[in-house]
C-alpha atoms as a PDB file:
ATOM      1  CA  UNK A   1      -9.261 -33.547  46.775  1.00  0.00           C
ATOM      2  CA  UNK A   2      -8.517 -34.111  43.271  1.00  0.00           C
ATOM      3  CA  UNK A   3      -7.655 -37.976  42.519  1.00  0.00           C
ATOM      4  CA  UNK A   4      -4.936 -39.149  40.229  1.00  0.00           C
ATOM      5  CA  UNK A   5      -7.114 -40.333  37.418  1.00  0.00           C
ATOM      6  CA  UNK A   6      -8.981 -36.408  37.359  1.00  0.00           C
ATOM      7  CA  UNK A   7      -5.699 -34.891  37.214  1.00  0.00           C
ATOM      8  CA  UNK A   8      -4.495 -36.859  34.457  1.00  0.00           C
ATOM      9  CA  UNK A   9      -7.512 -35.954  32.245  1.00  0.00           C
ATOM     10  CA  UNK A  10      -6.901 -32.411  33.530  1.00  0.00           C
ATOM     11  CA  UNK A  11      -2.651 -32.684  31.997  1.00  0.00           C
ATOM     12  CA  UNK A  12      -4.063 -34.758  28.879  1.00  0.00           C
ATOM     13  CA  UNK A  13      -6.810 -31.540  28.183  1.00  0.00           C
ATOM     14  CA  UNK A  14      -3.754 -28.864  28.917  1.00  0.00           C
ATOM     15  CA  UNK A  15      -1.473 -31.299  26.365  1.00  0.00           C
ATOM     16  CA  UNK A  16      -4.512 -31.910  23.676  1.00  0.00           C
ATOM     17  CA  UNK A  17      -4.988 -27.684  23.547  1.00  0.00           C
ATOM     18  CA  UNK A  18      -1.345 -26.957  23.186  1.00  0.00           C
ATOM     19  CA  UNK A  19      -0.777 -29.305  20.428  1.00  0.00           C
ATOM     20  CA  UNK A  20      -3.947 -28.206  18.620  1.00  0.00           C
ATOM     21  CA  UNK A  21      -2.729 -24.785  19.191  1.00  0.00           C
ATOM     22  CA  UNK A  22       0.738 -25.163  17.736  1.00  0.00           C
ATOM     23  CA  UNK A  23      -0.885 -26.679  14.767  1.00  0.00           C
ATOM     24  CA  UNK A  24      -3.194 -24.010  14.507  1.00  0.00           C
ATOM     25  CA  UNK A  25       0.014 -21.508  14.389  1.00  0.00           C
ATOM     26  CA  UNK A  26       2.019 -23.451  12.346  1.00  0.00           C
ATOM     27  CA  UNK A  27      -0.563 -23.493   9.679  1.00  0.00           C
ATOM     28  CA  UNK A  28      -1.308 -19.443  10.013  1.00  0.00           C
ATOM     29  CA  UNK A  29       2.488 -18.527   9.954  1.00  0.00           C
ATOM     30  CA  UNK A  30       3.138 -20.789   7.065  1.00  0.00           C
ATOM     31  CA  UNK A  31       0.130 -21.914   4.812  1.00  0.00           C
ATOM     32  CA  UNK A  32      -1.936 -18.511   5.609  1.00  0.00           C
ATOM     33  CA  UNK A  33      -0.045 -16.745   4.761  1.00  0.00           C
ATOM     34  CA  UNK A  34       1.977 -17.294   1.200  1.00  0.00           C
ATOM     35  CA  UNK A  35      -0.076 -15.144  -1.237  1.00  0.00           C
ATOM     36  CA  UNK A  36      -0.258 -15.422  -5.060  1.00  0.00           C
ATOM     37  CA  UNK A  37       1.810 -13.174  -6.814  1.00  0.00           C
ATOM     38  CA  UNK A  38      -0.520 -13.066  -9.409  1.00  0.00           C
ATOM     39  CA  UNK A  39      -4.217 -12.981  -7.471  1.00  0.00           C
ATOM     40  CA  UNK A  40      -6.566 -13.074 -10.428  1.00  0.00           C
ATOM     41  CA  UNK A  41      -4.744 -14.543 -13.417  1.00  0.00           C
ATOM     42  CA  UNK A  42      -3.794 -11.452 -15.010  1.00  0.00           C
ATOM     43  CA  UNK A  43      -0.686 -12.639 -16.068  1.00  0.00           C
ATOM     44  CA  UNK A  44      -1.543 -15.542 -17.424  1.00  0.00           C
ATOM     45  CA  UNK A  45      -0.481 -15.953 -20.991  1.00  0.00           C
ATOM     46  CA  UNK A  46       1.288 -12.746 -21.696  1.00  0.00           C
ATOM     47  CA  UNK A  47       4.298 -13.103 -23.253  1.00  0.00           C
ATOM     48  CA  UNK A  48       7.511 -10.744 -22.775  1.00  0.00           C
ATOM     49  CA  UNK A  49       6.831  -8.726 -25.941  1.00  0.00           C
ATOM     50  CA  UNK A  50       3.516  -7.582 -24.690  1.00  0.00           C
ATOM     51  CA  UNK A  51       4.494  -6.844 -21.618  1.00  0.00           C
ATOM     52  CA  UNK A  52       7.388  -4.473 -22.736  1.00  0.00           C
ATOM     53  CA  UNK A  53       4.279  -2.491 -25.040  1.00  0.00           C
ATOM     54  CA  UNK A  54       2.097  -2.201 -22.383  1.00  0.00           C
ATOM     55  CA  UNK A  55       4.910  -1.553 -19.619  1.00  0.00           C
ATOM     56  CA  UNK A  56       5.980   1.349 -22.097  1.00  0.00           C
ATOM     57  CA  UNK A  57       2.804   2.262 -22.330  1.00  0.00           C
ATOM     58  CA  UNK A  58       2.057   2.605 -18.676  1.00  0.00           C
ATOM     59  CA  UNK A  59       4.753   3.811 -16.995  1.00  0.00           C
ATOM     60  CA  UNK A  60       7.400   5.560 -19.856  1.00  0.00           C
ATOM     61  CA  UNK A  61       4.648   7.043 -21.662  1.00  0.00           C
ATOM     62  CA  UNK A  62       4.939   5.026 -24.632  1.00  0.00           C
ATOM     63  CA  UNK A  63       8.531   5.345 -24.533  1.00  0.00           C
ATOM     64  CA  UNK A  64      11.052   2.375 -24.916  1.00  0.00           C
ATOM     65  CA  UNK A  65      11.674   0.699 -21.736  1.00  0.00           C
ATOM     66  CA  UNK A  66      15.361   1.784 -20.380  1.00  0.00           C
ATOM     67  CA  UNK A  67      17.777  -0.294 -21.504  1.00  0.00           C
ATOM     68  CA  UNK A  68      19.809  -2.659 -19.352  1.00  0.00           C
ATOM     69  CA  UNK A  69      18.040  -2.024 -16.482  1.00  0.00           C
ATOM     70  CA  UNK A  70      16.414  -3.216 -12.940  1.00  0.00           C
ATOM     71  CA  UNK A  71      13.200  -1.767 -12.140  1.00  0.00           C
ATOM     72  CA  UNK A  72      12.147  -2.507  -8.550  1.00  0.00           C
ATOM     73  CA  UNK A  73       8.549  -2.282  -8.251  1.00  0.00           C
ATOM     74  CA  UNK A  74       8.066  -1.429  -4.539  1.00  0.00           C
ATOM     75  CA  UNK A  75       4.978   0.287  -2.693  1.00  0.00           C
ATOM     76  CA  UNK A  76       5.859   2.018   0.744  1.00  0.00           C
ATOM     77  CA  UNK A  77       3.089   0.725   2.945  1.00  0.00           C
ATOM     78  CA  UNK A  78       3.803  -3.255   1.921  1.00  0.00           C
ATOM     79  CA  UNK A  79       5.616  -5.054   4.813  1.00  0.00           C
ATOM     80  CA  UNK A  80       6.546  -7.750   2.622  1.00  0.00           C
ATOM     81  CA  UNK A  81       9.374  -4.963   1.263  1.00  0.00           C
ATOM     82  CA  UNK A  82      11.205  -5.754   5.134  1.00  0.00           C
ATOM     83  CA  UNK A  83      11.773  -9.539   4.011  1.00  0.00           C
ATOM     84  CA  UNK A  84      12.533  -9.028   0.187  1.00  0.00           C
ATOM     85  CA  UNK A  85      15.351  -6.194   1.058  1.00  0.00           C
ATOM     86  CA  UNK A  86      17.973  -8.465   0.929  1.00  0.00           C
ATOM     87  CA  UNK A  87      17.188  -9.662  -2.673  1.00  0.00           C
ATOM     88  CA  UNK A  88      16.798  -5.966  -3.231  1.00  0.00           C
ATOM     89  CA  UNK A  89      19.968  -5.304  -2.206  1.00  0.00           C
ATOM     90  CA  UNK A  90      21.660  -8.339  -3.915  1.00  0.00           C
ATOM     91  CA  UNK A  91      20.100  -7.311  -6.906  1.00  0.00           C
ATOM     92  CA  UNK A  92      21.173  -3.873  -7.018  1.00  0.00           C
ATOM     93  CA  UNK A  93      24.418  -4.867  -6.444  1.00  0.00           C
ATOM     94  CA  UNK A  94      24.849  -7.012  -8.555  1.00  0.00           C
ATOM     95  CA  UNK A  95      23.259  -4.292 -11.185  1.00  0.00           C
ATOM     96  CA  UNK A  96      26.047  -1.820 -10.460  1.00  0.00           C
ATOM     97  CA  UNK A  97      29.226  -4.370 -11.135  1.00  0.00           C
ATOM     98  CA  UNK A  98      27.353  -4.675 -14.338  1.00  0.00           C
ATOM     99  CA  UNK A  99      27.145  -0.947 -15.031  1.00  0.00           C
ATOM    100  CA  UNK A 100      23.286  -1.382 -15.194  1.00  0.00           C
ATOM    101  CA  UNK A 101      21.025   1.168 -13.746  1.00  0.00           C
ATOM    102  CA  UNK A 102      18.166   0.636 -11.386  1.00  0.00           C
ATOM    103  CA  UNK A 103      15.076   2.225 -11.292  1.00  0.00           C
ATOM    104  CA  UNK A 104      12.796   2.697  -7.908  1.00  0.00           C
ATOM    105  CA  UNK A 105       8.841   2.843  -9.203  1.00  0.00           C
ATOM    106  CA  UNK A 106       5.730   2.769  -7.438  1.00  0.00           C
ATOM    107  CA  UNK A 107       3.172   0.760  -9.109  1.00  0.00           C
ATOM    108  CA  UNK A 108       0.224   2.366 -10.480  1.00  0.00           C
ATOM    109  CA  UNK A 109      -2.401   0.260  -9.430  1.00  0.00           C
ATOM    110  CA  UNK A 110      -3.099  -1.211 -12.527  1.00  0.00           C
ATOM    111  CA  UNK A 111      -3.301  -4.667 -14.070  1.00  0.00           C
ATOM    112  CA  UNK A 112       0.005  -5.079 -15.217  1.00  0.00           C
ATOM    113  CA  UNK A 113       1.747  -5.003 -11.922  1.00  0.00           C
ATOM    114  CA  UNK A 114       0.116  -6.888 -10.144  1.00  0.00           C
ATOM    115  CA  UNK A 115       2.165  -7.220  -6.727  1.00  0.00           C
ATOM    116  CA  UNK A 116       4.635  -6.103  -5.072  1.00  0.00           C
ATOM    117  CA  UNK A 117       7.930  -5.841  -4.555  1.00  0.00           C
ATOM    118  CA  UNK A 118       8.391  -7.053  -8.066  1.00  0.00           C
ATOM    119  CA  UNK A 119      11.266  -6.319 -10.228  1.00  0.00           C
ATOM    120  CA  UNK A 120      11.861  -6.270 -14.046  1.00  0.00           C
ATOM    121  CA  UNK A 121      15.039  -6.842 -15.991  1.00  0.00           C
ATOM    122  CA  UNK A 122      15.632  -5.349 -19.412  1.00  0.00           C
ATOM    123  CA  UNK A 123      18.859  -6.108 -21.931  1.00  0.00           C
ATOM    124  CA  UNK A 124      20.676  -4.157 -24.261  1.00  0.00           C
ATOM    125  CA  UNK A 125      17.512  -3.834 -26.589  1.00  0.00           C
ATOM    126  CA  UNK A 126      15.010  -2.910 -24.486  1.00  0.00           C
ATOM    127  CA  UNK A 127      13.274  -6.552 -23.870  1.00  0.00           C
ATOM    128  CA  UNK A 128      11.641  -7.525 -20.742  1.00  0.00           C
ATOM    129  CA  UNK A 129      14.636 -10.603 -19.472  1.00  0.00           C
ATOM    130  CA  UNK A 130      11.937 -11.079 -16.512  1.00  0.00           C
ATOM    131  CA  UNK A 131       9.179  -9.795 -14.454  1.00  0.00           C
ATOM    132  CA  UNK A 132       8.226 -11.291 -11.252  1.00  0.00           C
ATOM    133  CA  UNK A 133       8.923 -11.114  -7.242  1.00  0.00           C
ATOM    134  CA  UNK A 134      12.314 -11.173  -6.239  1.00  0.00           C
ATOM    135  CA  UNK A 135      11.963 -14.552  -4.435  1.00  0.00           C
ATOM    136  CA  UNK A 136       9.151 -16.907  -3.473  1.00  0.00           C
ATOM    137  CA  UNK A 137       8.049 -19.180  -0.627  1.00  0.00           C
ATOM    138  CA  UNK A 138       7.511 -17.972   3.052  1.00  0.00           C
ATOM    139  CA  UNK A 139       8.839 -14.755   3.493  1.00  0.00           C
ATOM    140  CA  UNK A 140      10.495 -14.713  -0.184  1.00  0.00           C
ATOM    141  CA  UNK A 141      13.889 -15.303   1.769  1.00  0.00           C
ATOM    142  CA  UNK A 142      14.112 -18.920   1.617  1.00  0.00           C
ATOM    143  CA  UNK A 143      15.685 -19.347  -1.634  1.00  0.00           C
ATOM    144  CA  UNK A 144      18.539 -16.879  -3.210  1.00  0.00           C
ATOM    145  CA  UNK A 145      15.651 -15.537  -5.353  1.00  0.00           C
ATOM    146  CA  UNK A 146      14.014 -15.439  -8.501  1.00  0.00           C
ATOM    147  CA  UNK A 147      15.058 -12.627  -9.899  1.00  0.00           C
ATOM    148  CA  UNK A 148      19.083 -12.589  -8.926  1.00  0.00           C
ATOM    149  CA  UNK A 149      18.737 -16.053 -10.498  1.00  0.00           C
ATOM    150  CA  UNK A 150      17.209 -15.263 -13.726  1.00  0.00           C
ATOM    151  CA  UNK A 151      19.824 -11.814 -13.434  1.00  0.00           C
ATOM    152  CA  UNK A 152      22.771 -14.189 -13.065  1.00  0.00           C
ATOM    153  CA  UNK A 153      22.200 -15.967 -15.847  1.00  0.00           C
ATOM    154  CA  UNK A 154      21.450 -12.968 -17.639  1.00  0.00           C
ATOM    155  CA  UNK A 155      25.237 -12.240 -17.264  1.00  0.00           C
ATOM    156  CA  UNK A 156      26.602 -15.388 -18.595  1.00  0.00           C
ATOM    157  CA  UNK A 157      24.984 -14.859 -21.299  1.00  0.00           C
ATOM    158  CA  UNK A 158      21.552 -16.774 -21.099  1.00  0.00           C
ATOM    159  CA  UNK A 159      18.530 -14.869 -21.660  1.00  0.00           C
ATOM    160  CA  UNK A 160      15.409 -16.038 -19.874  1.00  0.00           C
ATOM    161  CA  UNK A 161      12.643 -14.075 -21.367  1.00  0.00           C
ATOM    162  CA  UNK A 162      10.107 -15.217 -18.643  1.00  0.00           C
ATOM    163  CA  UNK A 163       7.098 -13.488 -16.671  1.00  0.00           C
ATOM    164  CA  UNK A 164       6.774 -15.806 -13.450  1.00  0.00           C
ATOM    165  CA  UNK A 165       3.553 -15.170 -11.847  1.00  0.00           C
ATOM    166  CA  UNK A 166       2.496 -18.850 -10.867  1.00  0.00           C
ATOM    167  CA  UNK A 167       4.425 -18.547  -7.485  1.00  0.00           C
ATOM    168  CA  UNK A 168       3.120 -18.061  -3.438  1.00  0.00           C
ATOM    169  CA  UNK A 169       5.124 -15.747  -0.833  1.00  0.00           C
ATOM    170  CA  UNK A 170       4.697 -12.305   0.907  1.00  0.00           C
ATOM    171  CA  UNK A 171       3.404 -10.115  -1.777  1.00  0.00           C
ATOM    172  CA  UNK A 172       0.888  -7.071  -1.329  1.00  0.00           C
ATOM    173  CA  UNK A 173      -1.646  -6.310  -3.982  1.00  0.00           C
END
């Protein structure tokens, strides 16, 4: 027969497992599992006029960038797309009211997009207003997102001119 003290230690071991467990989890389903939007530092240091040249370059064969225009970066076989859709959508929207058009593009695999989904906003002149994910932190859908932000205050009038690529969420590379 088991005595009181044994089954104690026996309930403390079940207790000590499941806590270490649920820590364990916690730190996969949250910490694990944010990825750099931009892995290797590609990014780093462009500015908006050279990525409109080499955007143009890549994708619109030299060609101006579309004007006034979303361009949703999205490749089929990333999950992450499931838990950006609603900034997709929101964005979109919001792009229609405005008259704007949207563009659906699969990226290349090159350098210049470097993960996706990933959007880019152009004005009346053909200038890059932003580049970046949609939204950022665990599963890009805790926040009302990057890019309807930076699209907002497009609208009123304020032009951002910004490549973010210094953020962590669900991206695919």
């Amino acid at each position: 027969m088991i005595d009181t003290w044994s089954k104690k230690r026996v309930q403390f071991g079940v207790l000590l497992a499941w806590v270490a467990f649920t820590i364990f989890a916690f730190r996969y389903f949250t910490f694990e599992r944010l990825i750099e939007f931009d892995l290797n530092g590609q990014l780093e240091g462009t500015n908006t006029a050279v990525f409109r040249t080499l955007l143009s370059q890549e994708y619109f064969s030299g060609l101006a960038l579309p004007a006034n225009t979303i361009i949703n970066f999205i490749s089929p076989e990333c999950g992450c797309n499931k838990v950006t859709q609603i900034h997709i959508n929101g964005l979109v929207k919001s792009a229609h009211k405005q008259r704007m058009s949207v563009l659906n593009m699969e990226p290349n695999h090159s350098s210049l997009v470097t993960s996706t989904p990933s959007v880019v906003i152009t004005n009346n002149n053909s200038e890059v207003v932003y580049f970046g994910p949609y939204g950022a932190g665990l599963g890009c859908s805790n926040t009302e997102g990057l890019a309807q932000t930076v699209f907002d205050n497009y609208i009123k009038g304020f032009s951002a001119d910004m490549i973010v690529a210094d953020v962590k969420g669900c991206y695919c590379h």
